[in-house]
Protein backbone atom coordinates (compact mmCIF):
# COMPACT_ATOMS: atom_id res chain seq x y z
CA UNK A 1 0.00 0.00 0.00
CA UNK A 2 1.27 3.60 -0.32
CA UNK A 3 1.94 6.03 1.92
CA UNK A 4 -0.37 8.32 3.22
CA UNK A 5 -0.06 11.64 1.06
CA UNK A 6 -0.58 14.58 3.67
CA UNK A 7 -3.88 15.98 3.50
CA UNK A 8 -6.38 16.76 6.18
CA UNK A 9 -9.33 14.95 7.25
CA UNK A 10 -12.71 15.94 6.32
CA UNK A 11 -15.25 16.41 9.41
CA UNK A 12 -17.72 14.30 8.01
CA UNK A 13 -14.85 11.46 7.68
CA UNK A 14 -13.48 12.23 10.83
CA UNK A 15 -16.87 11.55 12.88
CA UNK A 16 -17.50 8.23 10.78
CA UNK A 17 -14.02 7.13 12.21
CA UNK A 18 -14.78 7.98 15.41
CA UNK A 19 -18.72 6.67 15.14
CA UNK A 20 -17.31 3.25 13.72
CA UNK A 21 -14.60 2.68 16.29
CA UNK A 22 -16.61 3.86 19.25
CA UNK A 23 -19.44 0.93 18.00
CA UNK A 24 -16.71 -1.44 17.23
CA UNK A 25 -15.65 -1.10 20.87
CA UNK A 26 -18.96 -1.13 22.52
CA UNK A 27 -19.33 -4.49 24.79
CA UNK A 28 -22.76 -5.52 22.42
CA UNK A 29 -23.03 -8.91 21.18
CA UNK A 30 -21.54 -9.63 17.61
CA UNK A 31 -24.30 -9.21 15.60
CA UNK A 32 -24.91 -6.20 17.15
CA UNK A 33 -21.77 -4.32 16.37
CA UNK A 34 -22.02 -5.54 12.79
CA UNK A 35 -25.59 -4.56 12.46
CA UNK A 36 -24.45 -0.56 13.87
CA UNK A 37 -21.36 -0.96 11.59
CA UNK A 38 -23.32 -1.26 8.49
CA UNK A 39 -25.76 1.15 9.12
CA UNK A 40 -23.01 3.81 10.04
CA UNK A 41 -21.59 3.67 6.36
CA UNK A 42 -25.60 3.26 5.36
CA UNK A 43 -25.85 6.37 6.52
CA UNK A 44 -22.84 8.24 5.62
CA UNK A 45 -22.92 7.15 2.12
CA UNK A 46 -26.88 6.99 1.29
CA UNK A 47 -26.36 3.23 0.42
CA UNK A 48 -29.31 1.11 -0.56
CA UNK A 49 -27.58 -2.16 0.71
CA UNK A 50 -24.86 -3.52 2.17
CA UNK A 51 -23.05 -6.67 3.61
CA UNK A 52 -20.15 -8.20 5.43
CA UNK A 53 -18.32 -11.28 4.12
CA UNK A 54 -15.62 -13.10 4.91
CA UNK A 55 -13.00 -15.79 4.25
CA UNK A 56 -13.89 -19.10 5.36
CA UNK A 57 -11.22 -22.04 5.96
CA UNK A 58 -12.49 -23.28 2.60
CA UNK A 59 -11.42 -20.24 0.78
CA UNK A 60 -15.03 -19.17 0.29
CA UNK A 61 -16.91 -16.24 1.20
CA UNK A 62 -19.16 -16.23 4.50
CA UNK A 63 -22.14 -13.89 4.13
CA UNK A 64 -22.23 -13.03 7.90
CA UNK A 65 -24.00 -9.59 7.92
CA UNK A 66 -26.03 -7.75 5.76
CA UNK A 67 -29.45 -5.20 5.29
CA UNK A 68 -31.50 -4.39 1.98
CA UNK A 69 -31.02 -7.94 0.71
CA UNK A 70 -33.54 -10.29 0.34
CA UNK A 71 -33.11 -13.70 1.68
CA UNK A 72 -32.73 -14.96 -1.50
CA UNK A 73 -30.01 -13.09 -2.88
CA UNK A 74 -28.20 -13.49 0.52
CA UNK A 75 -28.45 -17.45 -0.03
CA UNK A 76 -27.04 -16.56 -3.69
CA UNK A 77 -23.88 -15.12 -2.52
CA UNK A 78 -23.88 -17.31 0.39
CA UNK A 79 -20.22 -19.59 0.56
CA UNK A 80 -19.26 -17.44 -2.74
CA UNK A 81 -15.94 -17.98 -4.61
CA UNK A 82 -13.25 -15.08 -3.74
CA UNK A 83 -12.48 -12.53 -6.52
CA UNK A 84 -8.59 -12.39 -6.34
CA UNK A 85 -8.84 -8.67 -8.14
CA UNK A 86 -10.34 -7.80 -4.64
CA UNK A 87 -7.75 -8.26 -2.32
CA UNK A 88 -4.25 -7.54 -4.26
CA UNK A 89 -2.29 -4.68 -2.88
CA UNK A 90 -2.05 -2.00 -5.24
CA UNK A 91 0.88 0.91 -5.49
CA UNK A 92 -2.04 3.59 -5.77
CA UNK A 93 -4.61 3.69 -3.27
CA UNK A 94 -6.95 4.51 -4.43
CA UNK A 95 -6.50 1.34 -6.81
CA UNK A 96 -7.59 -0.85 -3.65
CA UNK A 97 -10.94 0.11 -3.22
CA UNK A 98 -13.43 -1.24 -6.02
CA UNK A 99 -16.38 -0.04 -8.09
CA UNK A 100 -18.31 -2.42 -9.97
CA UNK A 101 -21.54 -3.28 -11.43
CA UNK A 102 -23.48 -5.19 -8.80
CA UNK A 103 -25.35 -8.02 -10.06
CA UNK A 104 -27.54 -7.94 -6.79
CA UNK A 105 -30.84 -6.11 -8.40
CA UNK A 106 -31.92 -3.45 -4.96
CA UNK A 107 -35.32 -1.85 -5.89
CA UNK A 108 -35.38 -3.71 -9.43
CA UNK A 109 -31.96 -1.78 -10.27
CA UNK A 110 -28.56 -2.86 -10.04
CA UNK A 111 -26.66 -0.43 -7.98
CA UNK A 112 -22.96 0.02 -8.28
CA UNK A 113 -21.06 -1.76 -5.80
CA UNK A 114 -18.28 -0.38 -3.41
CA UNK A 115 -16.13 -3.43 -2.58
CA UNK A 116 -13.75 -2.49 0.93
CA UNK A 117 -10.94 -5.37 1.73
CA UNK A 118 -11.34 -6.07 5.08
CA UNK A 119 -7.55 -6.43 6.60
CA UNK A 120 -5.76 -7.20 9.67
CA UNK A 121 -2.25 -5.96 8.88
CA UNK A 122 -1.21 -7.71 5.64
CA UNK A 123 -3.82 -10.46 5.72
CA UNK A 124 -7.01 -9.95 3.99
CA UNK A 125 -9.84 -11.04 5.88
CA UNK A 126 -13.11 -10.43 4.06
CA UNK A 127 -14.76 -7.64 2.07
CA UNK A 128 -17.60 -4.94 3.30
CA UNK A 129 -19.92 -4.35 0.09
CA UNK A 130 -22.02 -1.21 -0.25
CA UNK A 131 -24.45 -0.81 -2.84
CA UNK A 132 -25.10 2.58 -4.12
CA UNK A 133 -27.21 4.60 -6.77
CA UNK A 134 -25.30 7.83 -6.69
CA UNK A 135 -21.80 8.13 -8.92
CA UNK A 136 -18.99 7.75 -6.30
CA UNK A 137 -15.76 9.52 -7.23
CA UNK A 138 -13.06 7.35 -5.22
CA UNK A 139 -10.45 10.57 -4.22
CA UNK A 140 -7.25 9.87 -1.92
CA UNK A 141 -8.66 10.72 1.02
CA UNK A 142 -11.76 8.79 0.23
CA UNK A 143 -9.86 6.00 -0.24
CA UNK A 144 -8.15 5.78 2.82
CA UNK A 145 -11.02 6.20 4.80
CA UNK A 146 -12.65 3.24 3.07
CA UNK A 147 -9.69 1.13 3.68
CA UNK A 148 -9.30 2.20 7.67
CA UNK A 149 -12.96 1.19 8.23
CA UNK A 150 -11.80 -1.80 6.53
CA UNK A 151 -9.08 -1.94 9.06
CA UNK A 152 -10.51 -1.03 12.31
CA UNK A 153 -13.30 -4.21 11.21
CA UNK A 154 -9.97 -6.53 10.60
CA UNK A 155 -8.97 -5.45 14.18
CA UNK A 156 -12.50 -6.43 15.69
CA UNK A 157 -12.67 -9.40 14.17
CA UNK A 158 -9.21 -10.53 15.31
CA UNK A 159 -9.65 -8.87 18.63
CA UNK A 160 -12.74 -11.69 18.43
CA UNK A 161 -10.65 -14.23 17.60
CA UNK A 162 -8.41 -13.73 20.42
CA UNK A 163 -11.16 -13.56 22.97
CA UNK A 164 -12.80 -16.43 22.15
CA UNK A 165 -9.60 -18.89 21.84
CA UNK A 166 -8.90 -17.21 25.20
CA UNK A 167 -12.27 -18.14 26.43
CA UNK A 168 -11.90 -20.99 25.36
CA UNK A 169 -8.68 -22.12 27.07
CA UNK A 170 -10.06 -20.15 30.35
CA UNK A 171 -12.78 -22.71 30.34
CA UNK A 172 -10.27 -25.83 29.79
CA UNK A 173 -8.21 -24.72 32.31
CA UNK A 174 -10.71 -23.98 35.04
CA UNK A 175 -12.58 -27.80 34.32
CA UNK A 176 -8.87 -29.44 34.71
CA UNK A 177 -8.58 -27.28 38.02
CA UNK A 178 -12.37 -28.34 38.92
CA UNK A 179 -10.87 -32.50 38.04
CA UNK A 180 -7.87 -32.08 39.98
CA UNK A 181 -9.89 -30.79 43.10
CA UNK A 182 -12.01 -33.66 42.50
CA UNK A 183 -9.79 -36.42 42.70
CA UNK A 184 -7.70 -34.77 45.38
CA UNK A 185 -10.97 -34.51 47.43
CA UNK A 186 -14.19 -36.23 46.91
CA UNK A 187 -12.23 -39.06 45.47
CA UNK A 188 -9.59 -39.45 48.03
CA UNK A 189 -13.10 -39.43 50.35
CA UNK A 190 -14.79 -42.26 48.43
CA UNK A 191 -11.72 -44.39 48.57
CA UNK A 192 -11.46 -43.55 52.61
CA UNK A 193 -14.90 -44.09 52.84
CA UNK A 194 -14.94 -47.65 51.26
CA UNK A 195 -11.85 -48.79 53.00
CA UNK A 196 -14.00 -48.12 56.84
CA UNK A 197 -16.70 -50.07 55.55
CA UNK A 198 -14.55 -52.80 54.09
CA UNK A 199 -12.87 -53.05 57.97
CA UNK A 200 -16.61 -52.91 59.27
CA UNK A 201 -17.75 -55.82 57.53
CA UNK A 202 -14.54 -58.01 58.37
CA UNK A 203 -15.48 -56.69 62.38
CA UNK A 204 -18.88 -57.47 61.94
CA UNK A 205 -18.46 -61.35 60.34
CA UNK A 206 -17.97 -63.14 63.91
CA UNK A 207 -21.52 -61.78 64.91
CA UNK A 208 -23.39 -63.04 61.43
CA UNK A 209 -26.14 -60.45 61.63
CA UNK A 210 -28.14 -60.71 58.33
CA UNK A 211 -29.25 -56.72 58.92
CA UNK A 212 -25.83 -55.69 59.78
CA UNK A 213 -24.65 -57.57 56.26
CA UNK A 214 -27.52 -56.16 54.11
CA UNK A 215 -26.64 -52.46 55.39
CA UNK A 216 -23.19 -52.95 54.83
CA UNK A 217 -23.60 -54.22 51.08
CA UNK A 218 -25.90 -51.33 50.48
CA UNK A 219 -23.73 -49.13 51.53
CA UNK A 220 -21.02 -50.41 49.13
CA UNK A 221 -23.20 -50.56 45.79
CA UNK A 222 -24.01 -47.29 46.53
CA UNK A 223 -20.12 -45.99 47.58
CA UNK A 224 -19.08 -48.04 44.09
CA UNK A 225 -21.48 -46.12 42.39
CA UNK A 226 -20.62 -42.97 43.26
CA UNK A 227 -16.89 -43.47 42.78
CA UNK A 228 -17.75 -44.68 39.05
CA UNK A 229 -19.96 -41.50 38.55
CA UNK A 230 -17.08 -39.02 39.62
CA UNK A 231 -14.47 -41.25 37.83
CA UNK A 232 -16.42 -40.17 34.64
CA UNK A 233 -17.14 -36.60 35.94
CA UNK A 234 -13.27 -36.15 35.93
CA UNK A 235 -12.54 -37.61 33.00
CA UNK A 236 -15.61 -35.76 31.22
CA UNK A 237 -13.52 -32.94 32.85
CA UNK A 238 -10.56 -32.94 31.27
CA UNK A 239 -11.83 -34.07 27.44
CA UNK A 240 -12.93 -30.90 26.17
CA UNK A 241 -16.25 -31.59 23.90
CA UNK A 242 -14.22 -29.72 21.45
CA UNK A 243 -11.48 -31.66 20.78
CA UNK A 244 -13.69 -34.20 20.03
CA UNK A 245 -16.46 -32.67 17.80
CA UNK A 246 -20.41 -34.04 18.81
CA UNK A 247 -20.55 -37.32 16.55
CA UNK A 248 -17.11 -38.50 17.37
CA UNK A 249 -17.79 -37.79 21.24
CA UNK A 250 -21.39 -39.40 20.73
CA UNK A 251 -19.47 -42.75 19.41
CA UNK A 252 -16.78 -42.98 22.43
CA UNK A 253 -20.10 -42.61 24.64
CA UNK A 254 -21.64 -45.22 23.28
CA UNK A 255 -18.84 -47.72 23.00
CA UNK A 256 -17.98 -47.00 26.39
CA UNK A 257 -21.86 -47.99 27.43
CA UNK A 258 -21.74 -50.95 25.57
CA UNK A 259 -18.16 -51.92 27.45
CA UNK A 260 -19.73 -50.93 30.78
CA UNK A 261 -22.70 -52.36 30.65
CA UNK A 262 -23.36 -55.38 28.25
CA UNK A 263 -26.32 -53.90 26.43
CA UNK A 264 -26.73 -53.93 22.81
CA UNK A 265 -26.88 -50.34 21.87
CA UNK A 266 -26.85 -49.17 18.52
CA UNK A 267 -25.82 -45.93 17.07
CA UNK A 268 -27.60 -44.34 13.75
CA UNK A 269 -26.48 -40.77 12.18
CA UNK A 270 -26.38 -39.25 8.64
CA UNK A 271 -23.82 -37.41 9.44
CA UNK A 272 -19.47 -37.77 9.78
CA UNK A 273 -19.05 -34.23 10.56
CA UNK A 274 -21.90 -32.13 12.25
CA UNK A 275 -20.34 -28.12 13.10
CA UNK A 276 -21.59 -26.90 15.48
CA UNK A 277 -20.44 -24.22 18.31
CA UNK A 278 -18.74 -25.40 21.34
CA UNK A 279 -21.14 -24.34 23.89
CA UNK A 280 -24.10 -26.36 21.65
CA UNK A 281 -21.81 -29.19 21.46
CA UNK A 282 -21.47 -29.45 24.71
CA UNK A 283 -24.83 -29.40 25.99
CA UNK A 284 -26.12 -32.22 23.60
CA UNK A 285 -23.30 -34.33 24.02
CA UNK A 286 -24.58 -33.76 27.97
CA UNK A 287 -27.69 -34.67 27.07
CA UNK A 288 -27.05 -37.96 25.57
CA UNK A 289 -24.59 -38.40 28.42
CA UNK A 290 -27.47 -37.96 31.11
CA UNK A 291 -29.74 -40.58 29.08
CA UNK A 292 -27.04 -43.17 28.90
CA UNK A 293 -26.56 -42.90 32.39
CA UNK A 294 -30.02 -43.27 33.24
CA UNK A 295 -30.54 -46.24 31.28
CA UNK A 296 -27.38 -47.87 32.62
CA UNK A 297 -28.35 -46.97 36.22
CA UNK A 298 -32.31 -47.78 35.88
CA UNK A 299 -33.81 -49.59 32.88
CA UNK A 300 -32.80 -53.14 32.83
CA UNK A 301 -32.60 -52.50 28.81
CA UNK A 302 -31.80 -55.25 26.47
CA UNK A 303 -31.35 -52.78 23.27
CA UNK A 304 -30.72 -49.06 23.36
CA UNK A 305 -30.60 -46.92 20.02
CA UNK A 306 -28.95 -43.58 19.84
CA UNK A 307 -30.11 -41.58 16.40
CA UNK A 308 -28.48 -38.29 15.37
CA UNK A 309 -29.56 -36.59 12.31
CA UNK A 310 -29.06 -33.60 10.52
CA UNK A 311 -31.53 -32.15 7.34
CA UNK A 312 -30.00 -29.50 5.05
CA UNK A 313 -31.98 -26.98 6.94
CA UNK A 314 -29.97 -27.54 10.21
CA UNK A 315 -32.63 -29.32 11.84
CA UNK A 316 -30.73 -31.65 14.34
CA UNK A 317 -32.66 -34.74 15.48
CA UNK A 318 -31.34 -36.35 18.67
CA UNK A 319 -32.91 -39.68 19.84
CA UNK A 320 -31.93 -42.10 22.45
CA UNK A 321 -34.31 -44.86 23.41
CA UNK A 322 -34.27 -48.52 25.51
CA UNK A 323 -36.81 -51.28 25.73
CA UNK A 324 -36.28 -51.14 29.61
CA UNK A 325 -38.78 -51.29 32.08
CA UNK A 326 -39.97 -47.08 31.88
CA UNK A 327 -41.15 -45.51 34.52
CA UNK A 328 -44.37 -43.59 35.25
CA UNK A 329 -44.27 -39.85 34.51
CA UNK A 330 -46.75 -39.05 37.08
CA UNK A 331 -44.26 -39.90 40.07
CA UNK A 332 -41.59 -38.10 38.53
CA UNK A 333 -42.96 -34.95 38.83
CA UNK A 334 -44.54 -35.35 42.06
CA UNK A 335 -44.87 -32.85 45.01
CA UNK A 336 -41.43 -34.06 45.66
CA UNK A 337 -39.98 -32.25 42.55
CA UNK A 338 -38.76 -33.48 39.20
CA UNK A 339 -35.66 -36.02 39.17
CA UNK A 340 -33.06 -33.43 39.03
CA UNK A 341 -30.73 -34.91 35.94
CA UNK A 342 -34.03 -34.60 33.68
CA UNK A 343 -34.46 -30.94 34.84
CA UNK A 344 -30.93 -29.87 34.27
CA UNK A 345 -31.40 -32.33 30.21
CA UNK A 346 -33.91 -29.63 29.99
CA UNK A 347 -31.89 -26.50 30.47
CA UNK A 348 -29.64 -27.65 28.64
CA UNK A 349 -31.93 -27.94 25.86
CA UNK A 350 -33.61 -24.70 26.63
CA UNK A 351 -29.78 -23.21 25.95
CA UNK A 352 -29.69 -25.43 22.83
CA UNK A 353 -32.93 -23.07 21.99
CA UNK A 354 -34.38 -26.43 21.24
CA UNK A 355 -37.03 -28.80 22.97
CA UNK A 356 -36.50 -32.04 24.94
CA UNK A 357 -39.31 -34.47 24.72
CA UNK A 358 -39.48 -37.30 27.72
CA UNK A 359 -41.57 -40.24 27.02
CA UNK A 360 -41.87 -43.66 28.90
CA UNK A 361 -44.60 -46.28 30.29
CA UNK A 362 -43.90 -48.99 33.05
CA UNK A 363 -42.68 -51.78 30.70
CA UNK A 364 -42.67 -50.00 27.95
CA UNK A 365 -39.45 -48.12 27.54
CA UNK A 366 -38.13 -44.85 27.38
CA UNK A 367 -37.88 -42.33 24.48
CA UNK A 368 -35.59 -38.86 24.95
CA UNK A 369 -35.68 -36.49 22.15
CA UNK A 370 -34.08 -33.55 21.56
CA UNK A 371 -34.56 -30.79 18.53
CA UNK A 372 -32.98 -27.92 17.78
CA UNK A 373 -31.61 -26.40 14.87
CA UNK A 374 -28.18 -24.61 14.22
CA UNK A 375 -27.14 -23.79 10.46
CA UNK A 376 -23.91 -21.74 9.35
CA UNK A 377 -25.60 -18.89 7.50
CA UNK A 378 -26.00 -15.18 7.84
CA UNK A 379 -26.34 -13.06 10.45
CA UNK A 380 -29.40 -10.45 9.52
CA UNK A 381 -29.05 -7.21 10.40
């Protein structure tokens, strides 16, 4: 790129710099920002439409923002091809910044269309597209404004970047701390625990009480169960969901049920690959997690299927049912309150946005599905 000629800002271009990085710094959710973005250089340059893309790891164009465009010209540019003319660095420029004939029709005419590269330092990120009427005469200091709202949007979207792999790690690192506390703890409890009642029931043998032996085996089963339960707590723990992706996690779940507990359980899903955010990961994976437990713990199931679909729509179809023995509804949700690993399936699938449907008879199995719907699309603004 050239250097910057000296010549003095405009007002009008100084207060769209400072409008633009004032709502690029604002603590609003993503969409947000983008939506004020747009409608700042809507307004400053009487556009009739405009839109955010950018680079994919495919090398094709994300439609992630946009306003005047129908949803059927967004799904047309949708996953684009790049135009390399876009995003080479010219000598002059004023050579960077592109007008061409849109072939987006706004109002039944096709506007020209102001192409901005969208940059962080040298690498080009994206392009912001603005579709005007009016004949735009693209002067030096024109130019450089386009390309540092180009610039200041590179930074945002990098700053984003940052943030979330920092989130990200934050999280990882606080659920190892949360297994390590575990172990060092509850676990170290459990084994403690076990070891008293194992030198109780030795005591007890001379005196043969039947009661004595009953209590102590209960006890036991349920200090063996709870020591398996936070064995997979910790190791849930420290396997991220997203190293894993949802199907791949889905399949160690399941093998590890069938090695557990014996049961034929079968696993169905039209899908290899199913994208989906972290956070949504997570929470379904939890949810199947939850109704795998339950079965082992309280069905008596001889088969168990797990279905998970996906439609071209992003419509994603969980299912997980057993031919176990049920249980009645009615006594679930009694006075007493609702069996608490059912209540927290169903916040999880109220954060999915989706709904959790619970169905099950005495002898006549159980059925958990879960719907919700997550496509990679655009962002309307």
């Amino acid at each position: 790129m050239a250097e910057v000629s000296s010549f003095e800002w405009s007002p009008p271009s100084l207060a769209l710099l400072y409008r633009i990085t004032s709502s690029l710094s604002s603590a609003n959710e993503e969409k947000d920002i983008l939506h004020d973005f747009l409608i700042l250089l809507k307004q400053h340059f009487n556009a009739k439409a405009g839109s955010i893309q950018l680079i994919n790891d495919d090398g094709l164009m994300d439609l992630i923002s946009y306003f005047g465009i129908t949803e059927e010209q967004a799904s047309s540019i949708q996953h684009a091809p790049i135009d390399g003319h876009l995003f080479s660095f010219e000598t002059d420029v004023i050579d960077e910044i592109q007008i061409r004939k849109s072939e987006l029709a706004i109002d039944t005419l096709p506007p020209k269309q102001l192409c901005i590269p969208v940059r962080f330092k040298i690498r080009t990120l994206g392009v912001i597209n603005l579709f005007v009427e009016n004949e735009i005469e693209i002067t030096e200091e024109l130019a450089y404004l386009l390309l540092s709202l180009g610039a200041h949007l590179g930074e945002f979207f990098e700053r984003t970047l940052i943030e979330q792999k920092n989130r990200r790690q934050l999280i990882k690192d606080e659920r190892n701390i949360i297994a390590n506390e575990l172990h060092d703890s509850l676990a170290q409890t459990l084994a403690s625990l076990r070891f008293q009642v194992r030198i109780l029931d030795q005591s007890l043998q001379p005196v043969s009480n039947f009661m004595a032996f009953k209590t102590i085996e209960s006890v036991e089963h349920g200090l063996d169960e709870a020591t398996t339960d936070l064995r997979e707590l910790i190791a849930h723990c420290r396997v991220p969901i997203e190293e894993q992706g949802l199907i791949p996690a889905v399949k160690r779940a399941v093998e590890k049920f069938r090695v557990d507990t014996g049961i034929h359980i079968l696993l169905q899903s039209n899908q290899e690959v199913l994208p989906l955010p972290s956070n949504m990961e997570l929470n379904a994976y939890r949810i199947v997690q939850e109704a795998l437990t339950n079965i082992k713990k309280h069905a008596n199931a001889y088969i168990v299927r797990v279905l998970v679909n996906c439609d071209d729509e992003g419509n994603i179809h969980i299912l997980i049912e057993n031919d176990g023995k049920g249980f009645d509804q009615c006594k679930i949700k009694s006075s007493e309150g609702e069996h608490l690993g059912l209540t927290i399936m169903k916040e999880r699938a109220k954060h999915l946005g989706g709904k959790l449907k619970i169905e099950s008879e005495i002898d006549e199995g159980t059925r958990v599905e879960l719907n919700f719907q997550y496509k990679e699309d655009n962002t309307k603004t």
